[in-house]
Protein backbone atom coordinates (compact mmCIF):
# COMPACT_ATOMS: atom_id res chain seq x y z
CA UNK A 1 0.00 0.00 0.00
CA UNK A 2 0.90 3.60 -0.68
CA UNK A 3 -0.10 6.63 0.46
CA UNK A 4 -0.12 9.83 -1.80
CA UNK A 5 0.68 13.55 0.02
CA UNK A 6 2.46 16.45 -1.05
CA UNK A 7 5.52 15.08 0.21
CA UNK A 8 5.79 12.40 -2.41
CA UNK A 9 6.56 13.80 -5.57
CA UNK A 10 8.11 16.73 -7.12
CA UNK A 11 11.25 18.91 -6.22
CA UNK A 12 9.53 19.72 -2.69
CA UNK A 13 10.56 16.07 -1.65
CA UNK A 14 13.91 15.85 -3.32
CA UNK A 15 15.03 19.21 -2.04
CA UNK A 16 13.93 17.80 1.55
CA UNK A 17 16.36 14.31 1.29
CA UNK A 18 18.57 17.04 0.54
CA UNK A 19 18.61 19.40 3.05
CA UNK A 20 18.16 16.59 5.70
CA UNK A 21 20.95 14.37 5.14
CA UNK A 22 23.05 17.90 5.06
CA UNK A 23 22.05 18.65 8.25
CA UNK A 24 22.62 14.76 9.26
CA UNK A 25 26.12 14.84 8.22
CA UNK A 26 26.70 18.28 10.00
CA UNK A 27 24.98 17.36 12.75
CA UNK A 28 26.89 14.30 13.57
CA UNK A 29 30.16 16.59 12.82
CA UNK A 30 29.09 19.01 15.91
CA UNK A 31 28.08 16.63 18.05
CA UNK A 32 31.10 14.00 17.65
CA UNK A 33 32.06 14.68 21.36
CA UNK A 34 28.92 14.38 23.19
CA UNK A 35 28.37 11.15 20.85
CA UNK A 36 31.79 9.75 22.38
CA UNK A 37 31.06 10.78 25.73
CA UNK A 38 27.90 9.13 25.57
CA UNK A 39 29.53 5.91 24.46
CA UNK A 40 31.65 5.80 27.08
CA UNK A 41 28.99 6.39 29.79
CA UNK A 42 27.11 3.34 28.95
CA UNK A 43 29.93 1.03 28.66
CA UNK A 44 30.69 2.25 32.23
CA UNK A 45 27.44 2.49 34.00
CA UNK A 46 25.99 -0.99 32.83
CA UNK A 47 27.76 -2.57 30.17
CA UNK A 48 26.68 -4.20 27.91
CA UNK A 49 25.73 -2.73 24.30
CA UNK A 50 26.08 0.96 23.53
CA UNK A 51 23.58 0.58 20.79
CA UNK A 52 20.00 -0.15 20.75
CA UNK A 53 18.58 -1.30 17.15
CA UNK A 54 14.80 -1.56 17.48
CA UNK A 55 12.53 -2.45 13.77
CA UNK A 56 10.27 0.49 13.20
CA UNK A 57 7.63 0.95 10.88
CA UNK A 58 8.91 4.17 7.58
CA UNK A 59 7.49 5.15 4.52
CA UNK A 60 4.64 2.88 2.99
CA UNK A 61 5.03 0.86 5.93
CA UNK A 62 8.33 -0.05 4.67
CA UNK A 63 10.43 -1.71 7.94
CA UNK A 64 14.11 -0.40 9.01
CA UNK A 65 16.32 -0.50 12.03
CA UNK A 66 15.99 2.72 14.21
CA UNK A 67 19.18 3.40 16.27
CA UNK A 68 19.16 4.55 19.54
CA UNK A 69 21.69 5.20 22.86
CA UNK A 70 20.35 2.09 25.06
CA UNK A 71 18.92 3.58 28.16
CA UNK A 72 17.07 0.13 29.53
CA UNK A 73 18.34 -3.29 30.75
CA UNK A 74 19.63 -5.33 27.91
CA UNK A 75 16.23 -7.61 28.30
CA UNK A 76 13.92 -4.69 28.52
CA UNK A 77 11.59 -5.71 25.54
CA UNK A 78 11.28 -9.13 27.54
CA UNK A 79 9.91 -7.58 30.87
CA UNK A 80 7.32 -5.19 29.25
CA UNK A 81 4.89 -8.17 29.31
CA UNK A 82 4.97 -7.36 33.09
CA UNK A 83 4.78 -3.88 33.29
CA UNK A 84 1.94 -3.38 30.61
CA UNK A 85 -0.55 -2.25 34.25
CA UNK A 86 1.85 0.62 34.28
CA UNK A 87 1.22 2.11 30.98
CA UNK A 88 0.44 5.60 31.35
CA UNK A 89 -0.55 6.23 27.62
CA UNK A 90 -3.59 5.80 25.55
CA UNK A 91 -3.96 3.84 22.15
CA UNK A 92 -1.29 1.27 21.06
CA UNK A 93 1.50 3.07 22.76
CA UNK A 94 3.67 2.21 25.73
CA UNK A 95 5.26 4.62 27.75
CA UNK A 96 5.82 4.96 31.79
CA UNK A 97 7.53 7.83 33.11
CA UNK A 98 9.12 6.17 35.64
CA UNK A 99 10.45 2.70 34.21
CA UNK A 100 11.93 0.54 36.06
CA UNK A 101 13.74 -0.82 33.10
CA UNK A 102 16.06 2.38 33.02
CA UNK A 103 19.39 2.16 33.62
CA UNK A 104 21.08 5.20 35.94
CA UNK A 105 22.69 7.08 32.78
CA UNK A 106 19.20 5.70 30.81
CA UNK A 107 17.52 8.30 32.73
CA UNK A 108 19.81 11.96 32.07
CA UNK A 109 19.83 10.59 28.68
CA UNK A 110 16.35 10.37 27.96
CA UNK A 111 15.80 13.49 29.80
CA UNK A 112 17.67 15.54 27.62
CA UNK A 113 16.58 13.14 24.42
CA UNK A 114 20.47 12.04 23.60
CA UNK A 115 19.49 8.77 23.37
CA UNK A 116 17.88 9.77 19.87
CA UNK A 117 20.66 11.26 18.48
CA UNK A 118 22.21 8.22 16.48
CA UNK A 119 18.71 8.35 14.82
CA UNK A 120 21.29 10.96 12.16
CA UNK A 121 22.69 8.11 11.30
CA UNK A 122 19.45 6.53 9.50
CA UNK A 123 18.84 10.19 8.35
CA UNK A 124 21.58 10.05 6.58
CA UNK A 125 20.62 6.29 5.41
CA UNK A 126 17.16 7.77 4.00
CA UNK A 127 15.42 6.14 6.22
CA UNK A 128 14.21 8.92 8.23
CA UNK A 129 13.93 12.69 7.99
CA UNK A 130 15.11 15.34 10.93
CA UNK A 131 11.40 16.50 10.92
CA UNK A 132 7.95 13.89 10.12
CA UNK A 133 6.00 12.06 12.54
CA UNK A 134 7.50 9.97 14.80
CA UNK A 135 8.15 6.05 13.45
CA UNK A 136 5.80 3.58 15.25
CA UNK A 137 6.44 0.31 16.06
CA UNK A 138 5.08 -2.34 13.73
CA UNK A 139 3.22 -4.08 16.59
CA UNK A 140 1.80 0.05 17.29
CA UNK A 141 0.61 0.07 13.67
CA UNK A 142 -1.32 -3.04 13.60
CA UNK A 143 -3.59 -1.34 15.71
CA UNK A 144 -4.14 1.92 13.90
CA UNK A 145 -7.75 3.30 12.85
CA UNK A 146 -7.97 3.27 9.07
CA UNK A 147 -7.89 7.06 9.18
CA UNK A 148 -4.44 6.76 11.50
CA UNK A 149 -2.34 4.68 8.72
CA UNK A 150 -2.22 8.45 6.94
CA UNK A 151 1.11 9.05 9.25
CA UNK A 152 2.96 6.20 6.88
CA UNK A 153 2.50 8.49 4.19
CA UNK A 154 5.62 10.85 4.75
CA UNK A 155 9.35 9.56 6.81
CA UNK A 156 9.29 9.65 10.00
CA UNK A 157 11.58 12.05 11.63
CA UNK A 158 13.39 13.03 14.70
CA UNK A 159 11.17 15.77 15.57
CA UNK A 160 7.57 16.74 14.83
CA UNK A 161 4.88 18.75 16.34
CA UNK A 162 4.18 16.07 18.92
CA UNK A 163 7.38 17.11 20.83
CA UNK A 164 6.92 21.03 20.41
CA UNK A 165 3.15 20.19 21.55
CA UNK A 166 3.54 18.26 24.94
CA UNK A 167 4.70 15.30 24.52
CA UNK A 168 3.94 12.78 26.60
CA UNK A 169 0.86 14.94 27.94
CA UNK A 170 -0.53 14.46 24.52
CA UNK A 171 -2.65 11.39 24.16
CA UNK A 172 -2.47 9.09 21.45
CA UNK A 173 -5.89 10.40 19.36
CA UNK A 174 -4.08 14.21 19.44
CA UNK A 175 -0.32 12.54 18.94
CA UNK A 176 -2.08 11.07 15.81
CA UNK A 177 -3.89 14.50 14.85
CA UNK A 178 -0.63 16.39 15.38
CA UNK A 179 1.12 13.98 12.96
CA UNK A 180 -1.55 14.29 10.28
CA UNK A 181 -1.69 18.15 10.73
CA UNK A 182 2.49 18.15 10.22
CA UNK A 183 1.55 16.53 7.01
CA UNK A 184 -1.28 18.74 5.55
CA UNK A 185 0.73 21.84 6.27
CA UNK A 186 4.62 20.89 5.20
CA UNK A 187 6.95 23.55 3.86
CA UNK A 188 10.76 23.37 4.45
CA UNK A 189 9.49 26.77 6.50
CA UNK A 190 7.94 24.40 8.90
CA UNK A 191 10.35 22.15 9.38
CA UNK A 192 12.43 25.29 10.30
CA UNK A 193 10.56 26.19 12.64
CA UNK A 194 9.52 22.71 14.49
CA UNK A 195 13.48 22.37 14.63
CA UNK A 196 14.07 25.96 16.27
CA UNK A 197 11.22 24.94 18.63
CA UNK A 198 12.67 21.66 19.46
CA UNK A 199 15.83 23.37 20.87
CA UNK A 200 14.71 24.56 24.06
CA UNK A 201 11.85 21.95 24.40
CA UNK A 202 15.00 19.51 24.56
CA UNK A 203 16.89 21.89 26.87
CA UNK A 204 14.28 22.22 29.40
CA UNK A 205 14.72 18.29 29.92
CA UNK A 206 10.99 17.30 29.44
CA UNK A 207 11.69 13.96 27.92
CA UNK A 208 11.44 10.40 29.73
């Protein structure tokens, strides 16, 4: 299946691959040091592997490997079964504020969103853009409302209104409007300015 938008054809879409694996590449360049540090943190707080690689849902529904700073115990995805009581989000999502999964560096990471960062990495792969809707899991999109599966119809990106908007005070029906909204109303102005917003909304530490 796939989905038709504004995004999909035309110079509009090309000149966005463009501009985002640019901004990858220098992105990646800037942050080099806080990427190292990071690495080293990890290795030294729990062990184990720096890397997370977790199968998310792009384009069309096509399937790719997100990358992301691991913040949990390495068998987090097994213990979720037990936790699913403690899900503080609506819809297909699962997210607790407070997991007990996190490890101690998990935590500052998260709050400050570095554990997204090597997401650049599949920027730069094409897989995902630095601004679209965030990518779902498949198991999330199984469970989408016909009207929901619009989201597949652009890459998903780092950022998008859902983090400029609330976050995780945002329930899953809005989360989905948000994304559909982003999609309706793209320019490369937009993505500007969702990226300027991001900035301090990262700063201010808001994520879990």
């Amino acid at each position: 299946i796939e989905y038709s938008t504004v995004l999909s054809y035309g110079q509009s879409a090309k000149l966005k691959a463009l501009v985002d694996r640019i901004g990858a590449l220098v992105g990646i360049m800037l942050i080099s040091p806080i990427l190292v540090l990071t690495c080293l943190a990890i290795k030294f707080d729990s062990g184990g592997p720096i890397l997370f690689k977790q199968t998310r849902t792009g384009i069309n529904g096509r399937l790719f490997k997100l990358w992301k700073f691991r913040t949990m115990v390495v068998d987090a995805e097994e213990k979720q079964l037990n936790l699913q009581k403690l899900n503080e989000m609506s819809g297909p999502v699962f997210k607790i504020a407070k997991d007990p999964r996190m490890t101690r560096i998990g935590k500052f990471l998260r709050k400050y969103s570095i554990d997204e960062l090597p997401q650049l990495v599949n920027v730069l792969r094409g897989e995902m853009s630095l601004v679209g809707p965030r990518p779902s899991l498949p198991s999330e999109v199984a469970k989408f409302e016909s009207w929901q599966h619009r989201k597949l119809s652009v890459k998903p990106g780092l950022t998008c209104l859902w983090q400029t908007n609330g976050r995780n005070n945002v329930d899953f029906e809005e989360w989905m409007k948000l994304d559909l909204k982003y999609i309706d109303n793209w320019s490369l102005w937009e993505d500007a300015k969702i990226l300027a917003r991001t900035i301090p909304t990262v700063l201010k530490g808001t994520g879990v």
